[in-house]
Protein backbone atom coordinates (compact mmCIF):
# COMPACT_ATOMS: atom_id res chain seq x y z
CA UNK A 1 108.24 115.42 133.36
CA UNK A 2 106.33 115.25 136.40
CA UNK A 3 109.13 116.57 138.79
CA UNK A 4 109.28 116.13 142.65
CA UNK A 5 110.85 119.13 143.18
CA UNK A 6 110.55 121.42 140.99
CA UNK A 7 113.52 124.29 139.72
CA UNK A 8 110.80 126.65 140.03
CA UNK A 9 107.08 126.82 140.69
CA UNK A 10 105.35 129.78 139.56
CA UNK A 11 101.96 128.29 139.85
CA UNK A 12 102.59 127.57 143.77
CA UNK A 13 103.68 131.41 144.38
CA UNK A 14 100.79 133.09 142.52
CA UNK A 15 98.75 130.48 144.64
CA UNK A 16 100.07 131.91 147.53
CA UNK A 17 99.26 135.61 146.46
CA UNK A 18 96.69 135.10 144.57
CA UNK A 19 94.22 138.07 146.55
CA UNK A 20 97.08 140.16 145.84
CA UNK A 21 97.85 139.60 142.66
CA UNK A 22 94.12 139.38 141.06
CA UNK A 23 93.14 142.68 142.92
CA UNK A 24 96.07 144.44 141.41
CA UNK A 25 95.56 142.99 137.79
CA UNK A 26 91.74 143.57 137.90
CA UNK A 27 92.17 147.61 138.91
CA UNK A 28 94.46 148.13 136.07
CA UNK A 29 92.05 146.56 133.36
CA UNK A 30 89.44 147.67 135.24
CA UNK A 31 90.65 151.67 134.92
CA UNK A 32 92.78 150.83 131.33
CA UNK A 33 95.62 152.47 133.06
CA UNK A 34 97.84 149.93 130.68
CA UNK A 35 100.71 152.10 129.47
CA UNK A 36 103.15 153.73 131.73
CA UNK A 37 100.63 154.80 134.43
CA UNK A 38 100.90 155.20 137.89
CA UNK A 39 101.83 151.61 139.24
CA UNK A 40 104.83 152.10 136.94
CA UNK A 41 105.64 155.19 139.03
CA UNK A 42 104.81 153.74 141.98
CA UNK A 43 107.17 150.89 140.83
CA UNK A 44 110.17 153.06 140.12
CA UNK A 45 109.97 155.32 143.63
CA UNK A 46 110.08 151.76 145.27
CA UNK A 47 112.96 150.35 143.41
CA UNK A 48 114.89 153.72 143.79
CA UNK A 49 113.67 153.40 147.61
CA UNK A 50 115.32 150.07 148.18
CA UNK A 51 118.13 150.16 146.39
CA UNK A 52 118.90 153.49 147.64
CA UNK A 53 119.22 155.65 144.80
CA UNK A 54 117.57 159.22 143.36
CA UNK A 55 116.33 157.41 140.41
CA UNK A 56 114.57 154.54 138.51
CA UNK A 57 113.21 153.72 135.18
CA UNK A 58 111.08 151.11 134.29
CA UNK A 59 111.41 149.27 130.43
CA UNK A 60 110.74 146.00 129.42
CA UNK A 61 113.72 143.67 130.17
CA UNK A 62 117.40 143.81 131.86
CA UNK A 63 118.66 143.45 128.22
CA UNK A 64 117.12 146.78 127.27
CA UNK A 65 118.01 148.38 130.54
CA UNK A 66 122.34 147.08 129.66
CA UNK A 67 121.53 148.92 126.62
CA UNK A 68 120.43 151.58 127.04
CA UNK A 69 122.80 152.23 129.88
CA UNK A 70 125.49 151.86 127.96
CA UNK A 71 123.99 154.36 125.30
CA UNK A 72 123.54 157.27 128.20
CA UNK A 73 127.31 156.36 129.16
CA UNK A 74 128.01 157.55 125.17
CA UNK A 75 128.95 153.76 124.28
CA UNK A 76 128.98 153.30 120.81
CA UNK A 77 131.34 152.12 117.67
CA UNK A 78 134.81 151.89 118.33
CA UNK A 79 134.35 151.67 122.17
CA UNK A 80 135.50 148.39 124.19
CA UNK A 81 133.72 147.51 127.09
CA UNK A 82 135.06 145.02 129.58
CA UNK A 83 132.97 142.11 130.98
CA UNK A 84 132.78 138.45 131.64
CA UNK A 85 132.26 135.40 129.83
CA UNK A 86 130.82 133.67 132.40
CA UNK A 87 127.16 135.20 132.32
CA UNK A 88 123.74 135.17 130.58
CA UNK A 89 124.37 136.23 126.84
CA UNK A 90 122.34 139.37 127.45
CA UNK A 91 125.24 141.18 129.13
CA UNK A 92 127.58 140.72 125.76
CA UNK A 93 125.04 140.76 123.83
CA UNK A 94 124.23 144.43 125.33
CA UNK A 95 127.47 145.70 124.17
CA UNK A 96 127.70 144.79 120.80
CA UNK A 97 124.06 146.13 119.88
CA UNK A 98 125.82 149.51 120.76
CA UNK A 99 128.74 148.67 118.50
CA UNK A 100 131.03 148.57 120.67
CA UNK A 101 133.41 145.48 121.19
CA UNK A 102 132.98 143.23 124.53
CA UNK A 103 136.74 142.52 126.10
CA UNK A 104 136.16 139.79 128.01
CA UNK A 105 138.12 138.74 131.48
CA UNK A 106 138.33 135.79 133.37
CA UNK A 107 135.78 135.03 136.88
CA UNK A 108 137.27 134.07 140.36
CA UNK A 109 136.10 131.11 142.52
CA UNK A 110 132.87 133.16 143.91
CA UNK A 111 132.05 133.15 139.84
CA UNK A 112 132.30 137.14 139.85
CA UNK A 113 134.92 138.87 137.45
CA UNK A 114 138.71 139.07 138.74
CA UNK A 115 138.43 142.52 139.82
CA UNK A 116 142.70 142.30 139.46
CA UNK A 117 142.57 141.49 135.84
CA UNK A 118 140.82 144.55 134.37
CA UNK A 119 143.68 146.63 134.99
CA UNK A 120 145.73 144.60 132.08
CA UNK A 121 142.95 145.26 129.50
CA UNK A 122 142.12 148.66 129.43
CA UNK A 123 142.73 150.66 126.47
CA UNK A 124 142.67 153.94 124.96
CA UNK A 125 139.15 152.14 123.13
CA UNK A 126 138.02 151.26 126.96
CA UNK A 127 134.78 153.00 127.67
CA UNK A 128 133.42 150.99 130.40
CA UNK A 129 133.34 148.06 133.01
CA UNK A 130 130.06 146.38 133.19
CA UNK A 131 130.59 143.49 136.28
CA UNK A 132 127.86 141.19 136.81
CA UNK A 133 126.62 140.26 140.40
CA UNK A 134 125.59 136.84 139.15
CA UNK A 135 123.79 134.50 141.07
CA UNK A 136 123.35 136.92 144.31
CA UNK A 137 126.53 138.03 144.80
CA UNK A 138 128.14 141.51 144.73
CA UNK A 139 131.55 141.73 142.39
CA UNK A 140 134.52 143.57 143.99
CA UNK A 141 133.07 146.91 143.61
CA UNK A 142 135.65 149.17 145.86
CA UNK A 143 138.41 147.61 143.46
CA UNK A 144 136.14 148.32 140.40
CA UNK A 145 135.32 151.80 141.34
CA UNK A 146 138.80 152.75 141.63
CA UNK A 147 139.64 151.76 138.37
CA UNK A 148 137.09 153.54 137.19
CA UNK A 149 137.88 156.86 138.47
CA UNK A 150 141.48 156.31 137.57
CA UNK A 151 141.03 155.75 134.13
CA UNK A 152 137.85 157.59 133.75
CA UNK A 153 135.48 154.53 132.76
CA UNK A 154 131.50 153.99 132.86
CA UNK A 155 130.41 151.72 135.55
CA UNK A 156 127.55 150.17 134.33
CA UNK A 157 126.64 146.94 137.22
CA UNK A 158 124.66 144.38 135.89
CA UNK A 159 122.68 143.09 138.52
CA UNK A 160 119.53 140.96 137.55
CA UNK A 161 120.60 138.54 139.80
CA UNK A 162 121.20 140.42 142.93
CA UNK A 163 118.22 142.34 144.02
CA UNK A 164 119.12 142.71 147.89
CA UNK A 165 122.26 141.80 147.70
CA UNK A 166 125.13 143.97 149.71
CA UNK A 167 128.83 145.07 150.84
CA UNK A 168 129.81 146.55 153.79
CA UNK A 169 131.68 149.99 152.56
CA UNK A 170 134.91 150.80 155.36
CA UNK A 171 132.55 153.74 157.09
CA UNK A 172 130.40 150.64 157.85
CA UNK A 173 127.64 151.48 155.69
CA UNK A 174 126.07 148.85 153.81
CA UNK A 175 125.78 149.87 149.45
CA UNK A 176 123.48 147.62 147.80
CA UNK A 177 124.08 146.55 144.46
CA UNK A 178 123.11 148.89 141.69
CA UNK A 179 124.19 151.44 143.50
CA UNK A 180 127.32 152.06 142.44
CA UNK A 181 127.81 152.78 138.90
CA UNK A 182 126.38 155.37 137.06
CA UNK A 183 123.92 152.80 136.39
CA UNK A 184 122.47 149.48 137.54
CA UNK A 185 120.07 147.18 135.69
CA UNK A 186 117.92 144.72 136.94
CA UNK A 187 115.45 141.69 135.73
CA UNK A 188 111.91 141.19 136.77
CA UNK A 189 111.80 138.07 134.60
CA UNK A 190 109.16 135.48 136.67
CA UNK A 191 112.45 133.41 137.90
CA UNK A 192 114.09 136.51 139.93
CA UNK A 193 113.65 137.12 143.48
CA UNK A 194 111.42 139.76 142.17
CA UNK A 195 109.55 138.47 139.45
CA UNK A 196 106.75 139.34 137.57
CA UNK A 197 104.35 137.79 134.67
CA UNK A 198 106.76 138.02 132.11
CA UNK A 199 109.72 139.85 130.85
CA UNK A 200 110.31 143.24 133.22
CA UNK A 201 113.63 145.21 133.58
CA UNK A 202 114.71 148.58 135.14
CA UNK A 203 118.03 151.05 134.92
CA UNK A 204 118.62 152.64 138.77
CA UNK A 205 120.93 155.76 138.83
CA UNK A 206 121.67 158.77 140.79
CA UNK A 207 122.37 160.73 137.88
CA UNK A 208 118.68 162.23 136.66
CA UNK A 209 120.39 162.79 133.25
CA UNK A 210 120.62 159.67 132.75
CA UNK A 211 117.71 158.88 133.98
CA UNK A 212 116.34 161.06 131.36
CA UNK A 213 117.91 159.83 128.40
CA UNK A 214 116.63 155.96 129.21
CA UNK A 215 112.87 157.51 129.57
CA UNK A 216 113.40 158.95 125.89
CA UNK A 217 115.09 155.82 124.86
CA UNK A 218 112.48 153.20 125.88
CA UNK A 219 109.26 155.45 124.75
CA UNK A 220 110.52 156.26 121.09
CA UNK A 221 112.47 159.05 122.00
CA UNK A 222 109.20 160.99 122.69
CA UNK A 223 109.35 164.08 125.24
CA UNK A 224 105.67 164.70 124.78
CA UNK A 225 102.95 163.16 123.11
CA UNK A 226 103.78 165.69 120.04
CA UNK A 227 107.58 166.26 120.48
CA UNK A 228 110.09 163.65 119.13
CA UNK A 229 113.71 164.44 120.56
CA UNK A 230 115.64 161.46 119.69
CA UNK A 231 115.31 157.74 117.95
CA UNK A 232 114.35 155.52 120.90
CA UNK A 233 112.76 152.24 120.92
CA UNK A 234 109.05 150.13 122.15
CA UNK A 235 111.05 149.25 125.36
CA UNK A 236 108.29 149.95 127.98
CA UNK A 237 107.61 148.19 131.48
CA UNK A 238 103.73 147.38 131.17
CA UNK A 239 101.64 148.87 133.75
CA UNK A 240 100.19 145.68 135.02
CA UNK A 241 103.67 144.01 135.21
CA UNK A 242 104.34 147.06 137.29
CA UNK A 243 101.61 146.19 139.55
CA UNK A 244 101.87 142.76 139.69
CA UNK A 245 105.66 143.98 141.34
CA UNK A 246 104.48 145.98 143.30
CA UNK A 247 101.83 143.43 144.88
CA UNK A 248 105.34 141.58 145.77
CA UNK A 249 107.74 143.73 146.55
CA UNK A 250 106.94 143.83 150.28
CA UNK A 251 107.71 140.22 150.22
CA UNK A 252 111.26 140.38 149.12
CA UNK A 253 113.22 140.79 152.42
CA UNK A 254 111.25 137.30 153.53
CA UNK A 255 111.94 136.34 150.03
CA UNK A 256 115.77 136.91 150.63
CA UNK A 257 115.60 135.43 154.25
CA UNK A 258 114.35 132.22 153.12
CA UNK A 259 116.58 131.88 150.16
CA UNK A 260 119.68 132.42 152.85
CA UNK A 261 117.79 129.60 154.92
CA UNK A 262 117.72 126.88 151.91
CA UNK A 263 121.29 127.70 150.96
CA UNK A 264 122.17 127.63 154.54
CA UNK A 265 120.04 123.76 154.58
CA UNK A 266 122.15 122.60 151.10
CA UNK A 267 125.66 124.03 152.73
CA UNK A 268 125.06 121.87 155.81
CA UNK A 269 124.03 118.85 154.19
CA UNK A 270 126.10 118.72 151.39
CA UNK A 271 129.75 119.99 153.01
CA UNK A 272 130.48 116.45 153.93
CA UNK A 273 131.15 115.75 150.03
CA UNK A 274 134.20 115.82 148.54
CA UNK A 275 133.11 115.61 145.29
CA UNK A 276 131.17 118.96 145.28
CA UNK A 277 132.41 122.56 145.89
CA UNK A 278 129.52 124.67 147.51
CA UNK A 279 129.42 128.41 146.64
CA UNK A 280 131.39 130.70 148.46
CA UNK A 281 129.44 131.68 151.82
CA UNK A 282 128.61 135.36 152.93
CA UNK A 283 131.46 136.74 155.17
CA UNK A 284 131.44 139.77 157.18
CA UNK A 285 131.31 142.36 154.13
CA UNK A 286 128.58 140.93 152.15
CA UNK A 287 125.16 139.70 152.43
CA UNK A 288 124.29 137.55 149.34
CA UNK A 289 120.61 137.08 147.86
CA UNK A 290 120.83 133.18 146.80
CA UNK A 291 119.63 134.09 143.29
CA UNK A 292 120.98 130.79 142.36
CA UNK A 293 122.70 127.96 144.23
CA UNK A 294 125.63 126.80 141.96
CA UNK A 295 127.66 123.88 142.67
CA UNK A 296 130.53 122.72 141.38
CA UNK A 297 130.71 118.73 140.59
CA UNK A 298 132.38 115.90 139.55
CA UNK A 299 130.74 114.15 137.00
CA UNK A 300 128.24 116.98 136.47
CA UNK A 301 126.22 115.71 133.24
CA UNK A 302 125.85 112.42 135.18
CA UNK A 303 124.59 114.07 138.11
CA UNK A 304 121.89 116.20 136.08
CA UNK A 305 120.67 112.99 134.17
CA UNK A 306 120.47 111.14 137.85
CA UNK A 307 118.98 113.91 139.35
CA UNK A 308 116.00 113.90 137.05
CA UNK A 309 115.56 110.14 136.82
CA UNK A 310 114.97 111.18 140.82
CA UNK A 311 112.45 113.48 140.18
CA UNK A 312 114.89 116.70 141.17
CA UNK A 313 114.42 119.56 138.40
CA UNK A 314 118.28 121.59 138.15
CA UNK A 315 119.60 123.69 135.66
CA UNK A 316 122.77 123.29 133.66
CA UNK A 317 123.48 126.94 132.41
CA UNK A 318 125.88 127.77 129.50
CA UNK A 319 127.35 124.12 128.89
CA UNK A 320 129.56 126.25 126.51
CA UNK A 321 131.41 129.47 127.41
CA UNK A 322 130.06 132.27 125.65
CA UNK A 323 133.49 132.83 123.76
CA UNK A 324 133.61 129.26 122.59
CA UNK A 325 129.97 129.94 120.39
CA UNK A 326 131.18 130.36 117.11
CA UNK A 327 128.81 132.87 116.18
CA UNK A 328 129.56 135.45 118.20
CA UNK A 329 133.55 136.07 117.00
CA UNK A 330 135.22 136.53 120.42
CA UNK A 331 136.98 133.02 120.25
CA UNK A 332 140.39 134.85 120.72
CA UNK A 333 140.07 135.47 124.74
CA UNK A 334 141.53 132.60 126.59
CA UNK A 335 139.52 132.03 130.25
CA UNK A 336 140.59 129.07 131.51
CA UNK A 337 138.41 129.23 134.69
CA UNK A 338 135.26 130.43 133.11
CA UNK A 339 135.87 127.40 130.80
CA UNK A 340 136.20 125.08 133.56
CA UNK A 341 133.02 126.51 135.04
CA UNK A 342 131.05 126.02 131.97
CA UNK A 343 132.05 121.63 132.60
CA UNK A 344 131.54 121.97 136.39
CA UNK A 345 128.38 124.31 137.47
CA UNK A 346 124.85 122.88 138.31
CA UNK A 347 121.91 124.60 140.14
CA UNK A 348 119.75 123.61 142.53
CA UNK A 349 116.39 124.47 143.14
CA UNK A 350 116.64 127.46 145.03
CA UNK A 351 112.91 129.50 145.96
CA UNK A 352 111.12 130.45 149.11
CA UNK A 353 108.56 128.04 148.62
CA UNK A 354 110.43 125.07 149.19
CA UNK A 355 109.78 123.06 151.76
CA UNK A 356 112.30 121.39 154.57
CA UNK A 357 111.25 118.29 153.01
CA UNK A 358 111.85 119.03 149.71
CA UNK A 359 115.51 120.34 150.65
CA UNK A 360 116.18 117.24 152.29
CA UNK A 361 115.45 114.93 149.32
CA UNK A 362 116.96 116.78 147.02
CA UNK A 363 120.55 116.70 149.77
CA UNK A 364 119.49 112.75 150.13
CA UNK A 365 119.68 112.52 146.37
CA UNK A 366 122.77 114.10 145.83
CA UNK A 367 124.42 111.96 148.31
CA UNK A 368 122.76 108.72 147.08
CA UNK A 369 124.44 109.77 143.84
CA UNK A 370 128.50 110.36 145.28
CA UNK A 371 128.16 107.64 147.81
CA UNK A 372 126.31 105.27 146.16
C-alpha cells in the first residue's frame, strides 16, 4: 500500500545521510576490513562510551546478545529466569535456548514488569531477572537491583528498545539503561533509534569477564586464530554494519530529541480523547527515548483497519500474549493485564523524520475516527 505516512521510512533516512553512509560502506569494501575490524572496535568504545560502562561487545542481533548473557551469568538447565510476557518473543525465547525455564510476571500501566511481583516468584531454581525497557522506557531498576542482591540473582536488562533512555539514581546521578545489570543487550535492527542495514546487537557490561566469555561465544569459541577454548557460535557484528553505526551514532541525541518532540505533538493532540490512554509521560526521574508510541484504544482492530484505509501505516504488536501461543508451553501463568494489553495496544508512527504535517494528520485521523 502506498501509505501517507509511513510506520517507518528507511529510504528517507539513508537519503538524508547518504555522504555518510556511502563513504563509510565504500572504505570498508574498499580495504576488505569485513570481519571484526576496527569500525567494530570503534563501535564498541562508543557504545561503552554512551552508555557509560567499561565494556562492549558487538554480535549479530539482541537475541544472541540475551543469550549469551545469560550463558556468562551460568544460566543453563534447571535454572528459572523471571521475565515478562508482554515483549518481543526474543526475550523468552533467549531463555529457553539456554534450557532454562522463563517464569513469567505480569506488566504495570507504563507496560514495564511489576517490579512488586518478582518477589512472589523466586525460587531456589531462580537464576535471574531479565526486565525489559520496552518501548523507551526504563523498568523499576532500584527495586530490581535490590532483589537481586538479596537473593543473589543475575540482572540481565534487556534493552533494545531504550538506547538513551534514563533514571535519576537518589545521589542525583542519571544511570542509563544497560547499565545496571551485569549485562545489558541492545538491537541495532534498521527500526531502532540506532539502526543499521540489517540485523546488529551488542552485550554492555562492567564486568570484563564477561565481556570475555561473549567474545569467545560469538566467534566460535576461538581465543586465537589456532586456539579453540570453548563451543561458541557464527554470532558476529559485521564490520560494515559497524560502520554504518557509527556514521549515525552522533545523530542519536537529535534522534532522541525529536522522538520526545513527536510524542510530545501526539500527547497534546490526542489527550482530549477519552477513548484512548496515551503512554505514561516522563516525570522527574526518567527521561524516556520514544522507541515506540503505544496507545491504548477502544475498538483497536477497527482503528488499525481505519487508519490504513487513511493512508496512516501503525503496528499492532503481539495480538496474542506470548503465553497464550500454544507452542511455546507456558499457558499456565495467568497475566491478566498483559492480556488486556495484547486487545488494547497500537503504535503510531514514531521517527525523527516526520514531519509537523504528517503528525497532524495522523492526530486529525485518529480523531475523525472517535468523533466521527
Amino acid at each position: 500500500m502506498n501509505y501517507k505516512v509511513r510506520f517507518v521510512n528507511y529510504p528517507l533516512q539513508y537519503k538524508n545521510l547518504k555522504r555518510e553512509i556511502d563513504t563509510a560502506i565504500t572504505r570498508v569494501l574498499t580495504k576488505g576490513d569485513l570481519i571484526l575490524r576496527e569500525d567494530v572496535e570503534t563501535f564498541e568504545k562508543n557504545l561503552a562510551s554512551f552508555v557509560g560502562v567499561k565494556y562492549a561487545v558487538g554480535v549479530n542481533s539482541c537475541t544472541d546478545a540475551l543469550i549469551f548473557s545469560l550463558m556468562a551469568n551460568g544460566v543453563g538447565a534447571g535454572d528459572e529466569v523471571i521475565t515478562v510476557s508482554h515483549t518481543f518473543f526474543a526475550t523468552v525465547e533467549a531463555i529457553t535456548h539456554c534450557g532454562a525455564k522463563p517464569i513469567l510476571v505480569d506488566v504495570e500501566k507504563d507496560f514495564l514488569i511489576d517490579a512488586t511481583a518478582i518477589e512472589g516468584v523466586i525460587t531456589k531454581k531462580t537464576k535471574a531477572i531479565l526486565p525489559v525497557h520496552l518501548n523507551g522506557r526504563l523498568s523499576d531498576m532500584v527495586k530490581i537491583m535490590a532483589l537481586a542482591k538479596k537473593y543473589k540473582l543475575a540482572v540481565i536488562e534487556d534493552a533494545a528498545q531504550a538506547l538513551g533512555a534514563k533514571i535519576k539514581m537518589e545521589n542525583g546521578a542519571w544511570k542509563m539503561a544497560g547499565s545496571f545489570g551485569s549485562a545489558g543487550c541492545f538491537s541495532f535492527y534498521p527500526a531502532k533509534i540506532l539502526g543499521g542495514a540489517g540485523d546488529g546487537g551488542a552485550v554492555v557490561t562492567n564486568n570484563k569477564t564477561l565481556a570475555d566469555v561473549v567474545r569467545l561465544l560469538r566467534n566460535h569459541g576461538q581465543k586465537t586464530k589456532t586456539e579453540i577454548v570453548r563451543y561458541g557460535f557464527t554470532s558476529r557484528l559485521h564490520n560494515i554494519q559497524a560502520a554504518i553505526l557509527n556514521a549515525k551514532f552522533a545523530h542519536v541525541p537529535e534522534w532522541i530529541k525529536k522522538r520526545q518532540q513527536i510524542a510530545r505533538a501526539y500527547d497534546k493532540g490526542l489527550s482530549s480523547l477519552s477513548s484512548i490512554v496515551l503512554p505514561p509521560k516522563p516525570d522527574a526521574r526518567h527521561i524516556d527515548v520514544y522507541q515506540n508510541y503505544v496507545l491504548r484504544v477502544k475498538k483497536r482492530d477497527e482503528l488499525f483497519k481505519y487508519l490504513a484505509q487513511q493512508g496512516t501505516e501503525t503496528l499492532i504488536k503481539d495480538s496474542i500474549p506470548l503465553h497464550h501461543q500454544k507452542a511455546l508451553g507456558l499457558s499456565d501463568f495467568r497475566l491478566p493485564f498483559s492480556e488486556k494489553l495484547a486487545k488494547e495496544v497500537i503504535s503510531l508512527p514514531m521517527y525523527p523524520e516526520l514531519t509537523n504535517k504528517e503528525i497532524d494528520y495522523v492526530i486529525s485521523c485518529i480523531k475523525n475516527f472517535y468523533q466521527g
